[in-house]
Protein backbone atom coordinates (compact mmCIF):
# COMPACT_ATOMS: atom_id res chain seq x y z
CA UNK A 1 67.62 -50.74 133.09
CA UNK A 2 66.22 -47.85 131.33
CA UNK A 3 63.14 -45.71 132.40
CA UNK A 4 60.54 -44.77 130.42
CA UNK A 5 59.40 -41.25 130.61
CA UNK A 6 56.59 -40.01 128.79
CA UNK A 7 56.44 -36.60 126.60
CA UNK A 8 53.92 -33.89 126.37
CA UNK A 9 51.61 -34.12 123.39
CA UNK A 10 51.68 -32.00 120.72
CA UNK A 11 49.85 -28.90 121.05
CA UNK A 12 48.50 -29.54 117.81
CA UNK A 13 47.30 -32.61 118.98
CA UNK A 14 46.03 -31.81 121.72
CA UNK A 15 43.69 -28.99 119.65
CA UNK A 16 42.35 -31.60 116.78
CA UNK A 17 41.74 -33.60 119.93
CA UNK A 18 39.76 -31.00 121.41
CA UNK A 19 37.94 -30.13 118.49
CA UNK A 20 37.04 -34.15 117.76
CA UNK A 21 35.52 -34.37 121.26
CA UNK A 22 33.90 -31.34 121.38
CA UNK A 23 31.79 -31.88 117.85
CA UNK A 24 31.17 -35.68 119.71
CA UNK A 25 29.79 -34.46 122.43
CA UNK A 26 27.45 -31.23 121.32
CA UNK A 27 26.34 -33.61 117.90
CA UNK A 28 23.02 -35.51 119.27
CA UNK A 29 23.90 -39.24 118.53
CA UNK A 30 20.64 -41.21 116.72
CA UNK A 31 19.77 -42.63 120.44
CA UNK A 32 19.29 -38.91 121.57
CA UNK A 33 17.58 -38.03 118.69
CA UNK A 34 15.06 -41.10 119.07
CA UNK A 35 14.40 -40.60 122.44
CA UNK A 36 13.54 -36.99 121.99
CA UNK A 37 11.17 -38.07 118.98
CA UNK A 38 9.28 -40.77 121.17
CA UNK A 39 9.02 -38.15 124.68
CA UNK A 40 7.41 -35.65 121.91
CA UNK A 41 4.93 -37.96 120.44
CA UNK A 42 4.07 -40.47 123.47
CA UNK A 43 5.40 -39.15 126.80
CA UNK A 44 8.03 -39.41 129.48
CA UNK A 45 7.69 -43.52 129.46
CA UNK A 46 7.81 -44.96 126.35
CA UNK A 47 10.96 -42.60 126.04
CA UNK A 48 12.66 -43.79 129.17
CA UNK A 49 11.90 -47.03 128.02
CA UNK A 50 13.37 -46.31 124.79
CA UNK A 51 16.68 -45.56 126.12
CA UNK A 52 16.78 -48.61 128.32
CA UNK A 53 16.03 -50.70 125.38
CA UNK A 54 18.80 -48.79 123.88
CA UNK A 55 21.39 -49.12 126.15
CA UNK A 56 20.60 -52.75 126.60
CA UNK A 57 20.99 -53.00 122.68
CA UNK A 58 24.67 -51.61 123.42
CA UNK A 59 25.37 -53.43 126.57
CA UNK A 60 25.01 -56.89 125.58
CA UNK A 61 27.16 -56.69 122.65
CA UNK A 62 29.67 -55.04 124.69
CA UNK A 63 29.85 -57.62 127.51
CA UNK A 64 29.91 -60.52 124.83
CA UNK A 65 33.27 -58.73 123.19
CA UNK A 66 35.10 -57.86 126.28
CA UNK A 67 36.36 -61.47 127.24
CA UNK A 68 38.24 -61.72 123.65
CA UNK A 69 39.43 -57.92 124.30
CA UNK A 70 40.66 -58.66 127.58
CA UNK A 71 42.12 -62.07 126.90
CA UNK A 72 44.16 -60.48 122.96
CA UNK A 73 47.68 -59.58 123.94
């Protein structure tokens, strides 16, 4: 029987991952920018109820495509 060992990644990889993940995170995503557009123009609420509505508008489809993710081999 014959062990698997895993290898380093790539230092090159590991950079272009880096970089990917960096301009991710620091690039505001639509949600951020519409949330910031509704707490300028209407207030803290409607905003924090912007985001809910948004995260609800990402959690439902997730939840309904898990099962078939989980169950694909």
């Amino acid at each position: 029987m014959t062990c698997w060992v895993p290898s380093m990644v790539p230092l090159s990889h590991a950079a272009a991952f880096a970089v990917a993940a960096f301009i991710i995170i620091v690039l505001p995503r639509p949600n951020v920018l519409f949330a910031i557009g509704r707490a300028s123009t209407l207030g803290r609420r409607p905003a924090i109820l912007s985001v809910l509505g948004a995260v609800a508008g990402s959690t439902v489809p997730l939840i309904t495509i898990a099962p078939a993710f989980a169950s694909a081999k």
